[in-house]
Protein backbone atom coordinates (compact mmCIF):
# COMPACT_ATOMS: atom_id res chain seq x y z
CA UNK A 1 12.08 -9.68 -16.59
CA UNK A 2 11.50 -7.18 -13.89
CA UNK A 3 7.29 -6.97 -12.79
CA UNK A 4 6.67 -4.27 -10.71
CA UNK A 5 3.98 -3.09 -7.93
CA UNK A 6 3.98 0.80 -8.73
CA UNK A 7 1.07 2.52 -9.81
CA UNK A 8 1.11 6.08 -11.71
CA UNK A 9 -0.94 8.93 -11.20
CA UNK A 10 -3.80 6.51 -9.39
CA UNK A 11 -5.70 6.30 -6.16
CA UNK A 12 -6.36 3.19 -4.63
CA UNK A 13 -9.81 3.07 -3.07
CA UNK A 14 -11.22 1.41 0.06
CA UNK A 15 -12.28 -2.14 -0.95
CA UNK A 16 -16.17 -2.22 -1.39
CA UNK A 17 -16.40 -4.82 2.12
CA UNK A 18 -14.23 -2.88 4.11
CA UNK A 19 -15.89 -3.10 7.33
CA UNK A 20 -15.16 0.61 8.58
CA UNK A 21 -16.52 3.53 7.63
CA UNK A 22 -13.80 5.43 9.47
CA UNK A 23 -10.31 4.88 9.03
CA UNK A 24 -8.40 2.83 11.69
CA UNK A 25 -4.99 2.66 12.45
CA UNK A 26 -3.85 -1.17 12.66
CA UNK A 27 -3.22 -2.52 16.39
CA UNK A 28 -0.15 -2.38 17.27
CA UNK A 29 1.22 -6.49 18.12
CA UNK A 30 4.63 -7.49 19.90
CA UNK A 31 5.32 -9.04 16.03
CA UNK A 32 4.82 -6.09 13.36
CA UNK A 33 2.17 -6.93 10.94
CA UNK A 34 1.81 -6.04 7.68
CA UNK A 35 -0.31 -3.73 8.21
CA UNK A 36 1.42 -2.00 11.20
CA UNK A 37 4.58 -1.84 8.54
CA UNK A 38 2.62 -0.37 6.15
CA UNK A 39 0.62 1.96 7.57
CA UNK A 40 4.21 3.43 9.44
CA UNK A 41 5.82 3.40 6.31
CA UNK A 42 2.96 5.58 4.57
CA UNK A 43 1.74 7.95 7.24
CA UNK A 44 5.65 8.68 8.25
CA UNK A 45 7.21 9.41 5.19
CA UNK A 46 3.98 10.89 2.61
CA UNK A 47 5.21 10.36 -0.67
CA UNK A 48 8.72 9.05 0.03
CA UNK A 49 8.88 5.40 -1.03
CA UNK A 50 6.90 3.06 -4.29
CA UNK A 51 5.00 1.27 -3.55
CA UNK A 52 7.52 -1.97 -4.58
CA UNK A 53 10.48 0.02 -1.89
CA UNK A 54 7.19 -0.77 1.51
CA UNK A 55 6.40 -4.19 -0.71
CA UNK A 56 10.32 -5.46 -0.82
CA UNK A 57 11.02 -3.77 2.97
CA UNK A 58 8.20 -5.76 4.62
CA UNK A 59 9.16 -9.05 2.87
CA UNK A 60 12.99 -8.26 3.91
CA UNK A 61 12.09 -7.44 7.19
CA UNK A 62 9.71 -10.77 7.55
CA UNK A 63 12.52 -12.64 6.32
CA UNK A 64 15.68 -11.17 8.29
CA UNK A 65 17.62 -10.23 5.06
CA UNK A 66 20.50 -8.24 6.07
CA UNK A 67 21.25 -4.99 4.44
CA UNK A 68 24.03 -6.83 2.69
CA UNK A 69 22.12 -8.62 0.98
CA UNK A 70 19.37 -6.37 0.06
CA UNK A 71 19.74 -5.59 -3.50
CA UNK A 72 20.14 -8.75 -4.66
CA UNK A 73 17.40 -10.18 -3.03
CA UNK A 74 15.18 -7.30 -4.13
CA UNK A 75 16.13 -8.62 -7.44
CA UNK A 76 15.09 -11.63 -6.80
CA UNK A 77 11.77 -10.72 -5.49
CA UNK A 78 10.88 -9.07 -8.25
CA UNK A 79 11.93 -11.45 -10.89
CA UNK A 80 8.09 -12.90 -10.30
CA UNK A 81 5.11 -10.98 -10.01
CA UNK A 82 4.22 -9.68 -6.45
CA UNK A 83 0.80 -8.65 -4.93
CA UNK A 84 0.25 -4.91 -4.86
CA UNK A 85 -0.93 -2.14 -2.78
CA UNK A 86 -4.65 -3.35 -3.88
CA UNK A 87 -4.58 -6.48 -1.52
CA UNK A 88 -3.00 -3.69 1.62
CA UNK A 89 -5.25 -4.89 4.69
CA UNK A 90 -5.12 -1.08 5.02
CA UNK A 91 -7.37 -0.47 1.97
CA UNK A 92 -9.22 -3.61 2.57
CA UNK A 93 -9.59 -3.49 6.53
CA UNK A 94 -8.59 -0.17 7.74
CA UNK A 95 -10.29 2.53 5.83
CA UNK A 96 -6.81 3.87 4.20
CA UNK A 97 -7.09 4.72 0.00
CA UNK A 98 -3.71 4.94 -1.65
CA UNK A 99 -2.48 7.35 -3.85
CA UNK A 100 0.50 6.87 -6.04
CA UNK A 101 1.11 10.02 -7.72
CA UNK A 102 3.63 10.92 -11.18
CA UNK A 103 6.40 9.70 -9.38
CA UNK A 104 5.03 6.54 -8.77
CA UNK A 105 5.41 7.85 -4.77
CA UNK A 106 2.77 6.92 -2.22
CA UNK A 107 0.84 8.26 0.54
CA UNK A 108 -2.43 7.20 2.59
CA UNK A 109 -5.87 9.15 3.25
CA UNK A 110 -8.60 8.11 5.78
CA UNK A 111 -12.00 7.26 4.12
CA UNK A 112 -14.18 10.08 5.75
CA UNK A 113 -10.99 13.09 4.32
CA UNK A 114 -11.63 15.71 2.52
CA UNK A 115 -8.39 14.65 0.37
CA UNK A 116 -9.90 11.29 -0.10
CA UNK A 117 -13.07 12.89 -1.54
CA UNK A 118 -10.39 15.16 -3.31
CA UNK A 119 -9.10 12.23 -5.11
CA UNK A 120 -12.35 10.26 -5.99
CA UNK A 121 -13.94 13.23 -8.18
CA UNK A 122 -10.66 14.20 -10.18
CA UNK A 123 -11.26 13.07 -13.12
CA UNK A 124 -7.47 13.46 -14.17
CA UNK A 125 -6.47 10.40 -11.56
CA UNK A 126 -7.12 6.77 -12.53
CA UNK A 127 -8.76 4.68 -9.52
CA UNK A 128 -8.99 1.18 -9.15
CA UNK A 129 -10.81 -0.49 -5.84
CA UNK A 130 -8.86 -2.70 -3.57
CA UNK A 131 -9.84 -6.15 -3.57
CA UNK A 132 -12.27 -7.23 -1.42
CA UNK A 133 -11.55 -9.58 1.42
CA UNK A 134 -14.17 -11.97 0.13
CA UNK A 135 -15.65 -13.95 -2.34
CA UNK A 136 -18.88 -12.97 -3.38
């Protein structure tokens, strides 16, 4: 069985304890986070990848999988459920909602945008928070 990250036609909002009110790009480190990954992948390329292609390329590129061996492993990694775009530290830290649109193709918008606004009062998109960092 193949389980998937992708979303449809949803926005991903900024979890309710995000600690910024303005969006914040992630710092960049001499090791790439997550987030830095992320955030690069989504800001870059608007609408280019799913959200499983920036899921399975952060995991390949944390574990040194060559391109050789690529599709199999993706295979692999998605045999078993996998976290999605909900836990991003960029929706949960950063001030970045997600939007997956009919393709299942993703792009990031700052909290304080227009387009984020855009995306919160149409009715015709599904949203779902990101989790929140803690327990209440």
């Amino acid at each position: 069985m193949k389980h998937t990250t992708n979303y449809i036609n949803t926005f991903i909002e900024v979890a309710e304890d995000c600690p910024v009110s303005h969006a914040e790009a992630p710092p960049e480190k001499k090791i790439k986070t997550l987030a830095e990954f992320q955030y690069e992948q989504m800001i870059k390329n608007p609408y280019r990848y799913t959200s499983d292609d920036i899921i399975f390329e952060c995991y390949a590129l944390k574990n040194d999988i060559p391109e050789s061996e690529k599709q199999q492993a993706r295979i692999q990694f998605f045999s078993k459920g996998q976290p999605c775009l909900r836990s991003s530290p960029l929706s949960k830290r950063y001030g970045f909602g997600t939007h997956h649109n009919e393709e299942g193709k993703v792009a990031v918008f700052p909290v304080e945008s227009k387009e984020y606004q855009k995306f919160l009062n149409d009715s015709s998109i599904k949203k779902v928070k990101a989790m929140r960092s803690k327990k209440i």
